[in-house]
PDB file of N, CA and C in Angstrom:
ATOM      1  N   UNK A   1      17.820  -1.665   3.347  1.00  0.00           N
ATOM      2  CA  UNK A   1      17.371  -3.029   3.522  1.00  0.00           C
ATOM      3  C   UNK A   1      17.394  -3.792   2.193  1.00  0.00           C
ATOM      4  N   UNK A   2      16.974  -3.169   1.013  1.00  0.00           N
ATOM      5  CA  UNK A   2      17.152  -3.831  -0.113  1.00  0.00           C
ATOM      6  C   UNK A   2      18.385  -4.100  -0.441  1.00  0.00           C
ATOM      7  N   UNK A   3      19.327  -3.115  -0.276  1.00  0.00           N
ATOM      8  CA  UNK A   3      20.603  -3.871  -0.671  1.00  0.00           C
ATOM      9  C   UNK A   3      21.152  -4.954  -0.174  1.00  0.00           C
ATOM     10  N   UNK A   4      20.997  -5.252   1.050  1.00  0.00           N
ATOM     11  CA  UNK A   4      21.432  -6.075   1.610  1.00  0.00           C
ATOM     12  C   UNK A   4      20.170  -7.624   1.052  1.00  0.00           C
ATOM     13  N   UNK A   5      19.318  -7.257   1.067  1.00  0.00           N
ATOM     14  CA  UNK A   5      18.164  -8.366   1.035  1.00  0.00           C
ATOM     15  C   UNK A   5      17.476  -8.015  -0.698  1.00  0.00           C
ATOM     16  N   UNK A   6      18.475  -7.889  -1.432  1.00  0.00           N
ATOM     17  CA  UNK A   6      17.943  -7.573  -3.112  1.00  0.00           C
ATOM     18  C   UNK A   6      16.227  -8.470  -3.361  1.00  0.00           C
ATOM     19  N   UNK A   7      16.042  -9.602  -2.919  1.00  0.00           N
ATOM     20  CA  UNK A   7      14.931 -10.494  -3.108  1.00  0.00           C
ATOM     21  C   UNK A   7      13.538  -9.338  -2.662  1.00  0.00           C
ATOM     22  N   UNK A   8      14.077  -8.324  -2.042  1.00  0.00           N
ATOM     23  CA  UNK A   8      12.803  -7.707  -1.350  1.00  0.00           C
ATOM     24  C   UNK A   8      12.101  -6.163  -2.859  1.00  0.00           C
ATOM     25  N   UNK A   9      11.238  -6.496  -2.434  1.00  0.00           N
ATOM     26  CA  UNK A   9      10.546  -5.273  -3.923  1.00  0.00           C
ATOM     27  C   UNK A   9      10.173  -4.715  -3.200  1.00  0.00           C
ATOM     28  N   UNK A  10      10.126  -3.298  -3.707  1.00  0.00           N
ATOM     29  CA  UNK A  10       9.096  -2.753  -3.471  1.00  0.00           C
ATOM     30  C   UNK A  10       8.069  -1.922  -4.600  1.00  0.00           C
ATOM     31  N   UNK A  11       6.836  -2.271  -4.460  1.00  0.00           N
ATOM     32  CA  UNK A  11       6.018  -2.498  -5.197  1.00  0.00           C
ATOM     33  C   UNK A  11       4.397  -1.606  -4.939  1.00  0.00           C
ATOM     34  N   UNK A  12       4.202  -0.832  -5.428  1.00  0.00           N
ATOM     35  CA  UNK A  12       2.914  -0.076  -4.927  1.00  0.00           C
ATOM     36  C   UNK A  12       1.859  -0.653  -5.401  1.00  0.00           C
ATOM     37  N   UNK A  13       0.777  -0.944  -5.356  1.00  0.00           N
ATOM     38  CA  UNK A  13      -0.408  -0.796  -5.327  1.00  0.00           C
ATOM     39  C   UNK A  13      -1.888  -0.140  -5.271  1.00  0.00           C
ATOM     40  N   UNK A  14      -1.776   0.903  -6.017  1.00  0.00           N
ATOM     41  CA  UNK A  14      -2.819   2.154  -5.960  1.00  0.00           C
ATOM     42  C   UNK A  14      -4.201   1.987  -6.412  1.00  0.00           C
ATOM     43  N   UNK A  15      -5.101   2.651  -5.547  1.00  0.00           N
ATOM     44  CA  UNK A  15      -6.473   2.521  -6.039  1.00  0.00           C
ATOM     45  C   UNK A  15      -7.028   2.772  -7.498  1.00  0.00           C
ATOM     46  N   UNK A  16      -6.471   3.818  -8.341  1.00  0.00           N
ATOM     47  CA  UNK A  16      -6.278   4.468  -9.498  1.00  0.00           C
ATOM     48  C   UNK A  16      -5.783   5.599  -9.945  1.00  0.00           C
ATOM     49  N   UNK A  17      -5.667   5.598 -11.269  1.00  0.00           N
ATOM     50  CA  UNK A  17      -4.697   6.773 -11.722  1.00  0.00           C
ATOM     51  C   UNK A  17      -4.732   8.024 -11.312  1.00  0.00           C
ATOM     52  N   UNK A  18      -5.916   8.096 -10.830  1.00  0.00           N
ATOM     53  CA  UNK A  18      -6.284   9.890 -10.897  1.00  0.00           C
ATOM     54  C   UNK A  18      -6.256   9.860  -8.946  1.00  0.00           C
ATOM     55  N   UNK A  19      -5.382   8.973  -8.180  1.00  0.00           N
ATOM     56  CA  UNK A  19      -5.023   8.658  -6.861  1.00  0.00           C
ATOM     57  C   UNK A  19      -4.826  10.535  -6.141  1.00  0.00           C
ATOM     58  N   UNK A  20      -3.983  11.093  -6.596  1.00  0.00           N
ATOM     59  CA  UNK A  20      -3.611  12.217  -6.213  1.00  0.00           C
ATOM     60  C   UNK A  20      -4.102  13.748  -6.764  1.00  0.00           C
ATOM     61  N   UNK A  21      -5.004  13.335  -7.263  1.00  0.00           N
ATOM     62  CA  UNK A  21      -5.728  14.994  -7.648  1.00  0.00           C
ATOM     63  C   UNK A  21      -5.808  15.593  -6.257  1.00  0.00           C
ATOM     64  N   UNK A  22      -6.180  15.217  -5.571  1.00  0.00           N
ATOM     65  CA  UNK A  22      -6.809  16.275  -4.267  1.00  0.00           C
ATOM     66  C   UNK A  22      -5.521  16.237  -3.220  1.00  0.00           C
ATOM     67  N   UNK A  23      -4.263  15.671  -3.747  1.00  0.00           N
ATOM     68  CA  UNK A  23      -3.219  15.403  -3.013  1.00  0.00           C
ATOM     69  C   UNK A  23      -2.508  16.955  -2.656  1.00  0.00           C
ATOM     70  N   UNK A  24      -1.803  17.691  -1.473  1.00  0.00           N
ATOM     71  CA  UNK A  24      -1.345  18.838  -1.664  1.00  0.00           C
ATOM     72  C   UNK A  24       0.352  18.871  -2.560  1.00  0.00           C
ATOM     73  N   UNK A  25       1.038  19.469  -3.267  1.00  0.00           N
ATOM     74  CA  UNK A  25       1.571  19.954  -3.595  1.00  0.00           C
ATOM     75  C   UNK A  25       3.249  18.849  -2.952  1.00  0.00           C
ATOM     76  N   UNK A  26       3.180  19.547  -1.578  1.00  0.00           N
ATOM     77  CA  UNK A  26       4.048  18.290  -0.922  1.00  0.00           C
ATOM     78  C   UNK A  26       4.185  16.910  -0.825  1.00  0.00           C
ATOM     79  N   UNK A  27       2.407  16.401  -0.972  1.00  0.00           N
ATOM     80  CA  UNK A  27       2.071  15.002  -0.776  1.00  0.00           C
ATOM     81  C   UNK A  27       2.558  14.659  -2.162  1.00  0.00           C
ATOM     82  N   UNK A  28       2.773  15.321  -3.212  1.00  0.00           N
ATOM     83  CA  UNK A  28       2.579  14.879  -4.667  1.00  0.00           C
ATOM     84  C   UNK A  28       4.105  15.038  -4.679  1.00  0.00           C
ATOM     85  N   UNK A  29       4.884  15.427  -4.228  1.00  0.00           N
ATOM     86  CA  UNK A  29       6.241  15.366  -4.359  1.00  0.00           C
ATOM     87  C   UNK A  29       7.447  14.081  -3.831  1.00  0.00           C
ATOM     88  N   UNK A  30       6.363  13.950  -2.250  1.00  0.00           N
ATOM     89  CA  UNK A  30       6.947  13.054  -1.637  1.00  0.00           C
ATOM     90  C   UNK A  30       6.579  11.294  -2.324  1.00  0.00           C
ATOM     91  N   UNK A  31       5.550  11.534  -3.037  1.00  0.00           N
ATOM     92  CA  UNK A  31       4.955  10.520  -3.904  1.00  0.00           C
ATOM     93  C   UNK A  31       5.958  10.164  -5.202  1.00  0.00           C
ATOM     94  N   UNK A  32       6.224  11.345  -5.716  1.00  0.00           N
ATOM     95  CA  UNK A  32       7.201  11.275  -6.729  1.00  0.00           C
ATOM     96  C   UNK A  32       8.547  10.494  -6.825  1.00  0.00           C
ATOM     97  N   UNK A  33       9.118  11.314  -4.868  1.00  0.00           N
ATOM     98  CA  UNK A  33      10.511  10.459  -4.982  1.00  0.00           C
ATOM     99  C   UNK A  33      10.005   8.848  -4.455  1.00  0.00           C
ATOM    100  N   UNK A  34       8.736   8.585  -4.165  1.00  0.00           N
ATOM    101  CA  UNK A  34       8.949   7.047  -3.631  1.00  0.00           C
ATOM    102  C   UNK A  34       8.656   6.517  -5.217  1.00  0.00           C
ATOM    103  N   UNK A  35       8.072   6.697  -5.771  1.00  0.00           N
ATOM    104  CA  UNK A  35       8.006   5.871  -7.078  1.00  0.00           C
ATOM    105  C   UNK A  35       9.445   5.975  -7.524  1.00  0.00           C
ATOM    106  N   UNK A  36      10.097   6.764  -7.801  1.00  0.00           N
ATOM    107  CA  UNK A  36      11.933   6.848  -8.257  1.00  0.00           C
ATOM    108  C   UNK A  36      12.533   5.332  -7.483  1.00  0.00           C
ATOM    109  N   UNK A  37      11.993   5.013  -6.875  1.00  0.00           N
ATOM    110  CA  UNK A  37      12.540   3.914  -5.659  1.00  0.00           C
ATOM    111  C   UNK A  37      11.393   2.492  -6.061  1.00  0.00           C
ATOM    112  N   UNK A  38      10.637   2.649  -6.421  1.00  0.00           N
ATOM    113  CA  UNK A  38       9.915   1.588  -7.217  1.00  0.00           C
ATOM    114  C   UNK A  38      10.352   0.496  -8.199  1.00  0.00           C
ATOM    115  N   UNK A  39      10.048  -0.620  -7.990  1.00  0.00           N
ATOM    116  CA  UNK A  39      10.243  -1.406  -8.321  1.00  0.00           C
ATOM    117  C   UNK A  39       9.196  -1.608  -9.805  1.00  0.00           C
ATOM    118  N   UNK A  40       7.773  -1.402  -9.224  1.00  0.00           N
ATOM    119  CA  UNK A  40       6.906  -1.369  -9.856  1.00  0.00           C
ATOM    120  C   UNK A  40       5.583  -0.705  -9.444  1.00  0.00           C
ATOM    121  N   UNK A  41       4.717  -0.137 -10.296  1.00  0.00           N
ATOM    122  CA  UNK A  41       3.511   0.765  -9.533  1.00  0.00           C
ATOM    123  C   UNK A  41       2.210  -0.580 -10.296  1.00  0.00           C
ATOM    124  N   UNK A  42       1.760  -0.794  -9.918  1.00  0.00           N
ATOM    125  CA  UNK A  42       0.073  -1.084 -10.371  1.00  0.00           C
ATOM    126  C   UNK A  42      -1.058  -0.637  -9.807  1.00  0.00           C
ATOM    127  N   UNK A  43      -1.816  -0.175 -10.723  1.00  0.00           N
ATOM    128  CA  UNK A  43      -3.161   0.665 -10.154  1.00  0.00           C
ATOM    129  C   UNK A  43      -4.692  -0.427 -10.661  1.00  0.00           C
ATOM    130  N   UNK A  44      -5.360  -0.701  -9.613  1.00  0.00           N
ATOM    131  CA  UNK A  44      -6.345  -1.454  -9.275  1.00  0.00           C
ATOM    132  C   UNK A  44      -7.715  -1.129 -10.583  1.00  0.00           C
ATOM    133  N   UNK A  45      -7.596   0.296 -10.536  1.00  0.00           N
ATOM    134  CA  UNK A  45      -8.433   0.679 -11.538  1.00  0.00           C
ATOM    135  C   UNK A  45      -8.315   1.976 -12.066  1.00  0.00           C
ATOM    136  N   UNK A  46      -8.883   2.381 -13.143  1.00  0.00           N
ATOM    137  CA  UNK A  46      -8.253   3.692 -13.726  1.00  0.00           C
ATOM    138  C   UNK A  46      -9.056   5.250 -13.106  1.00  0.00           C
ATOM    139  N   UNK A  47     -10.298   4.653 -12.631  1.00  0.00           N
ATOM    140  CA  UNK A  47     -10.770   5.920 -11.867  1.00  0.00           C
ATOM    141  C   UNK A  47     -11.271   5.421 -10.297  1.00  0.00           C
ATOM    142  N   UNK A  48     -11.062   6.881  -9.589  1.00  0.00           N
ATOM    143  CA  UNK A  48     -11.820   6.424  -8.050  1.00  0.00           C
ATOM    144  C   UNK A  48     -12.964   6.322  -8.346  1.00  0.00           C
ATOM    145  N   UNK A  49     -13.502   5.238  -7.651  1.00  0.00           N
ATOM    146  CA  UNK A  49     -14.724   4.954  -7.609  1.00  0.00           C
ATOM    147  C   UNK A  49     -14.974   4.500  -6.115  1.00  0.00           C
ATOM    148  N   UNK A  50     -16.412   4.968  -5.352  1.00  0.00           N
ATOM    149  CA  UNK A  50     -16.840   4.174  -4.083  1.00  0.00           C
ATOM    150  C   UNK A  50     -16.343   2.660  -3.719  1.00  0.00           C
ATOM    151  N   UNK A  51     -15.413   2.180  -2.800  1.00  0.00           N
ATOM    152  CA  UNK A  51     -15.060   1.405  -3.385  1.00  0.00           C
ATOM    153  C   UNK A  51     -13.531   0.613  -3.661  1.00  0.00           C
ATOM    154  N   UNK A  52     -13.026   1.528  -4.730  1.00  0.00           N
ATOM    155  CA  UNK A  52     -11.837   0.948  -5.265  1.00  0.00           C
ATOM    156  C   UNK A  52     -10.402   1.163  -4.096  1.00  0.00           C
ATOM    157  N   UNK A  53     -11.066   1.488  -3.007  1.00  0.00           N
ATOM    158  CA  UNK A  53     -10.142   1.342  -2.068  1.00  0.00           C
ATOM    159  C   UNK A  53      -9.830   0.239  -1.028  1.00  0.00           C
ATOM    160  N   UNK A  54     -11.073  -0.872  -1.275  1.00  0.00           N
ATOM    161  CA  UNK A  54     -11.212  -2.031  -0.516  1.00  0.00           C
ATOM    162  C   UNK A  54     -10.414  -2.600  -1.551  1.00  0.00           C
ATOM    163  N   UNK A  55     -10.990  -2.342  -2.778  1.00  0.00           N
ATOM    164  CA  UNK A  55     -10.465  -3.314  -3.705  1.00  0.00           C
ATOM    165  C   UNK A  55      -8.878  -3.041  -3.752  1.00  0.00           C
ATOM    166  N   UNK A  56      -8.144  -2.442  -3.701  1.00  0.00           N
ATOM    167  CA  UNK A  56      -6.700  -2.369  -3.896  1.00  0.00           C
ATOM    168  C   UNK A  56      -6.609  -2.972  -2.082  1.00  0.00           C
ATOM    169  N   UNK A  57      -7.394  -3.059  -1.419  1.00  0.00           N
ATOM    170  CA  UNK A  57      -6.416  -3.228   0.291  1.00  0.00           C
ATOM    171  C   UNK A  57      -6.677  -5.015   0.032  1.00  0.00           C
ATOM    172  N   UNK A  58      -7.821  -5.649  -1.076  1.00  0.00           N
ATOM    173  CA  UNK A  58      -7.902  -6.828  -1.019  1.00  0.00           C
ATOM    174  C   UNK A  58      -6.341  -7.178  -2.126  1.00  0.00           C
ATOM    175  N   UNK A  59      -6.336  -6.613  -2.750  1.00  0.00           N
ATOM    176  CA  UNK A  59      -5.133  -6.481  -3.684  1.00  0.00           C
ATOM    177  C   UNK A  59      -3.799  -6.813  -2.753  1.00  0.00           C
ATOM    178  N   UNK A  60      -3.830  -5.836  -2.118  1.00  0.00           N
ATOM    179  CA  UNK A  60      -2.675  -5.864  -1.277  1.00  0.00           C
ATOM    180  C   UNK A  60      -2.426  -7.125  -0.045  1.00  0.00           C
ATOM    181  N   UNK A  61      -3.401  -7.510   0.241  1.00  0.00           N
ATOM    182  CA  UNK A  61      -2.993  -8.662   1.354  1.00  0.00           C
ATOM    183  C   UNK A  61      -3.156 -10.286  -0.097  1.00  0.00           C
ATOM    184  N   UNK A  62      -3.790 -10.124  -0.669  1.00  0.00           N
ATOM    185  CA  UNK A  62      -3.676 -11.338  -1.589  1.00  0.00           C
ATOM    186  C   UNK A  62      -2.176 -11.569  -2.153  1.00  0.00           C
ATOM    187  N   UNK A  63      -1.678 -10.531  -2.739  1.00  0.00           N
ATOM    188  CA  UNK A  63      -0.139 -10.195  -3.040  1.00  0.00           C
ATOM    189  C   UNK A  63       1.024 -10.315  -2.415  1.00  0.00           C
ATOM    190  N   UNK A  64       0.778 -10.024  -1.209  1.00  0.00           N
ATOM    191  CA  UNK A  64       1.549  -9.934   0.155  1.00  0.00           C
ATOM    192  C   UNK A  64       2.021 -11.307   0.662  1.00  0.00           C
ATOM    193  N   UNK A  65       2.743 -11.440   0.360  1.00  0.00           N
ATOM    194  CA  UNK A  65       3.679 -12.205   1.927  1.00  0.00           C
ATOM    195  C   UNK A  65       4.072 -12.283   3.267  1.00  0.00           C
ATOM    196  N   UNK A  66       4.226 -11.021   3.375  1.00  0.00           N
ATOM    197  CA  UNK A  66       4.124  -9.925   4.544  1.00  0.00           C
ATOM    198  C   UNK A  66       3.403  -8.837   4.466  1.00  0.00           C
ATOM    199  N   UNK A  67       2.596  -8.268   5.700  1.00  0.00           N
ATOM    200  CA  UNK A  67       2.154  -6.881   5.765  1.00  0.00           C
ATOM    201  C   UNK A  67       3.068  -5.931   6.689  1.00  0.00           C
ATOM    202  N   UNK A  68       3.554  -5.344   5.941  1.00  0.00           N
ATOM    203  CA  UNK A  68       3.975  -4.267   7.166  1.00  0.00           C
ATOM    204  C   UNK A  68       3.089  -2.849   6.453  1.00  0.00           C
ATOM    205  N   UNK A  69       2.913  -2.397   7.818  1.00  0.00           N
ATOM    206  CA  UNK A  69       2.139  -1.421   8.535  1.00  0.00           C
ATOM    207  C   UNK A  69       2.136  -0.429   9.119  1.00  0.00           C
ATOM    208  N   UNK A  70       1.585   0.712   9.156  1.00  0.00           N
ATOM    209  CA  UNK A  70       2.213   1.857  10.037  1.00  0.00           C
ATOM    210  C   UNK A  70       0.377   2.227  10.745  1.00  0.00           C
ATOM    211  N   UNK A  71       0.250   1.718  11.657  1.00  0.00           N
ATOM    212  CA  UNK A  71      -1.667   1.532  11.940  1.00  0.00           C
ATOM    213  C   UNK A  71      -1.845   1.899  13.406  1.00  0.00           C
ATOM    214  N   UNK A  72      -2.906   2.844  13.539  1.00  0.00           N
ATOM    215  CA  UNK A  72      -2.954   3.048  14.553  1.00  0.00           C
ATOM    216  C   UNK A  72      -4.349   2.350  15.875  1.00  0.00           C
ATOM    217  N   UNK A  73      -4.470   1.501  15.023  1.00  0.00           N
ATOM    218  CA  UNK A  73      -5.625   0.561  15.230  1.00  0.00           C
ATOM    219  C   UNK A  73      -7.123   0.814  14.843  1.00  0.00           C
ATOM    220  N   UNK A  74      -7.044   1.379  13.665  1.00  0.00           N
ATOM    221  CA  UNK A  74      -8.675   2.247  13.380  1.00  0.00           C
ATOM    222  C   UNK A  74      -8.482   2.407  11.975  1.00  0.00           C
ATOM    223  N   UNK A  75      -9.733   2.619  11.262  1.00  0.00           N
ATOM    224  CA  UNK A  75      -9.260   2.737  10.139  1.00  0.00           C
ATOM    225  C   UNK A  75      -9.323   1.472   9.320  1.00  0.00           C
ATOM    226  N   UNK A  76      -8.805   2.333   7.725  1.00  0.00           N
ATOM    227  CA  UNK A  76      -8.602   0.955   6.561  1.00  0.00           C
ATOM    228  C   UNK A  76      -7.212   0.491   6.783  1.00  0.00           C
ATOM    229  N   UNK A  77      -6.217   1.261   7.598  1.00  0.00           N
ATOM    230  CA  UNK A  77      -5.011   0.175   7.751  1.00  0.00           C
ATOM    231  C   UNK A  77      -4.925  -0.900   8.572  1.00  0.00           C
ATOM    232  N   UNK A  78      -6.142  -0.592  10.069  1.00  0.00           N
ATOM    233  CA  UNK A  78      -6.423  -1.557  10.637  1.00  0.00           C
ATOM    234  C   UNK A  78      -7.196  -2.912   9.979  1.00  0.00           C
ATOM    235  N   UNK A  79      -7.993  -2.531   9.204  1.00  0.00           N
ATOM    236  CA  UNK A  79      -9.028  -3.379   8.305  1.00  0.00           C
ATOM    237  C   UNK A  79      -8.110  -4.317   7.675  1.00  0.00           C
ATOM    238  N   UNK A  80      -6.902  -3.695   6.881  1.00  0.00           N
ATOM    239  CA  UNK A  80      -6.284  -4.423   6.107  1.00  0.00           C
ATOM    240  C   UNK A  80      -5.229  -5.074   6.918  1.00  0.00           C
ATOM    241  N   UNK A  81      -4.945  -4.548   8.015  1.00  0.00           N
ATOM    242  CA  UNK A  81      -3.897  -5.654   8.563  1.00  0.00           C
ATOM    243  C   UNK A  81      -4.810  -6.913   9.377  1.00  0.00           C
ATOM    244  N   UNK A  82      -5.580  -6.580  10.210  1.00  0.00           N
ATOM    245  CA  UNK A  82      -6.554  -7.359  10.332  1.00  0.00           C
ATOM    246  C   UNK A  82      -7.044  -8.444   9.236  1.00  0.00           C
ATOM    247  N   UNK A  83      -7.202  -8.372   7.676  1.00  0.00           N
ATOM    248  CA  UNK A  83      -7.577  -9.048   7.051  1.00  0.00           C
ATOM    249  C   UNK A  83      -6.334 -10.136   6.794  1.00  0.00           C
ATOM    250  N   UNK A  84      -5.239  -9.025   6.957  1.00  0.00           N
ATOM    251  CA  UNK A  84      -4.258  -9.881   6.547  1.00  0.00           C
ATOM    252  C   UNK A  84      -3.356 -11.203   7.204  1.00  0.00           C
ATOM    253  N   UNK A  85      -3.609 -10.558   8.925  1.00  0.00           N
ATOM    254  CA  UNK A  85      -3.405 -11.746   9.865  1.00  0.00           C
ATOM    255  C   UNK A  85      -4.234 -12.987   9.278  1.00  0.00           C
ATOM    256  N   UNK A  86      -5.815 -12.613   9.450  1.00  0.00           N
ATOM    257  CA  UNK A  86      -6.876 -13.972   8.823  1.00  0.00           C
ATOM    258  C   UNK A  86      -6.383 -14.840   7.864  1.00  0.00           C
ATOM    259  N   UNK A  87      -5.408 -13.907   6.834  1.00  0.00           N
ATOM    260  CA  UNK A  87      -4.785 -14.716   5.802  1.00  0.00           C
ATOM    261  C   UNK A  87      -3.964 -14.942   5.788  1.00  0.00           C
ATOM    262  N   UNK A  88      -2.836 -15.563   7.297  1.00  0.00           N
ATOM    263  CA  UNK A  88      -2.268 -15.895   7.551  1.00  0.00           C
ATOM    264  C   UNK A  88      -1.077 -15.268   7.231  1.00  0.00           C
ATOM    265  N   UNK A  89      -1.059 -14.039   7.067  1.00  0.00           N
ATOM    266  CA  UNK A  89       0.359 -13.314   7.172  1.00  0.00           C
ATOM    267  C   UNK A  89       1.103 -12.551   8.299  1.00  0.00           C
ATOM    268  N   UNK A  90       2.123 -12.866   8.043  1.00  0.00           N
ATOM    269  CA  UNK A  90       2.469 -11.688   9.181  1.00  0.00           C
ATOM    270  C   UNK A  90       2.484 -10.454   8.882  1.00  0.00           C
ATOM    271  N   UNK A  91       2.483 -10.326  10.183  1.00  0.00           N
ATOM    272  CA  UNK A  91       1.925  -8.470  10.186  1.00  0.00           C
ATOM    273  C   UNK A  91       2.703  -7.874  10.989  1.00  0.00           C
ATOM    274  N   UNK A  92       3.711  -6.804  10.740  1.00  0.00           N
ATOM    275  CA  UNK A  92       4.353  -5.950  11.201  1.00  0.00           C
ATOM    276  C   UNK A  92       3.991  -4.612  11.550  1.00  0.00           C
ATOM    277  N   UNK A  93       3.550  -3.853  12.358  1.00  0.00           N
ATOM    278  CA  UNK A  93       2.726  -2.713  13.033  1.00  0.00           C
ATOM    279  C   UNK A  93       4.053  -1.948  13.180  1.00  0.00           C
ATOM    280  N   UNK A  94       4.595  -0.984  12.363  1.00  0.00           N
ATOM    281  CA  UNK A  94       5.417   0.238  13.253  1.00  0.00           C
ATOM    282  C   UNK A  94       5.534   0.862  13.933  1.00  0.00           C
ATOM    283  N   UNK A  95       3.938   1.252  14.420  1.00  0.00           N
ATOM    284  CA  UNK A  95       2.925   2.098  15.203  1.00  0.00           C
ATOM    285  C   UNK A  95       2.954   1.929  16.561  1.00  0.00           C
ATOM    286  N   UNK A  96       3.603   0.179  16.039  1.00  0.00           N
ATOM    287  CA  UNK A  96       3.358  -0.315  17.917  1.00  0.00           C
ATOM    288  C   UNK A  96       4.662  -0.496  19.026  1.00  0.00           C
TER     289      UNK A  96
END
């Protein structure tokens, strides 16, 4: 899709640095090759804290133009697509 549509980033947004300590082995790999594919990473704050996970999902719909989504209606992905309709974005659900 990017090649064809170069204008499109992709761009992460992480709660903080230390995101994947408790991540397994696989999760930390498959993490690896999506950053290789990054455009850019920014992290919300440098440690988890109670918390810094609203703050990166407010991050993410303020930033956003679009939300796309993979949500199964529950949850902080629901929260955040939900917030993000309110803020007048569109919202793309894969799920659905």
């Amino acid at each position: 899709m990017r090649k064809t549509n170069p204008q499109i980033k992709l761009i992460l947004i992480l709660p903080c640095l230390d995101r994947d300590k408790d991540w397994a082995l696989e999760q930390k790999g498959d993490f690896a090759l999506i950053s290789i594919m990054c455009d850019e990473i920014i992290y919300t704050d440098e440690a988890y804290y109670e918390g810094c996970l609203f703050r990166r999902n407010c991050r993410l719909v303020n930033d956003s133009s679009v939300c796309i989504a993979y949500c199964k209606h529950s949850g902080q992905s629901e929260f955040t697509s939900r917030s993000a309709r309110l803020h007048g974005l569109e919202v793309i659900n894969l799920a659905d």
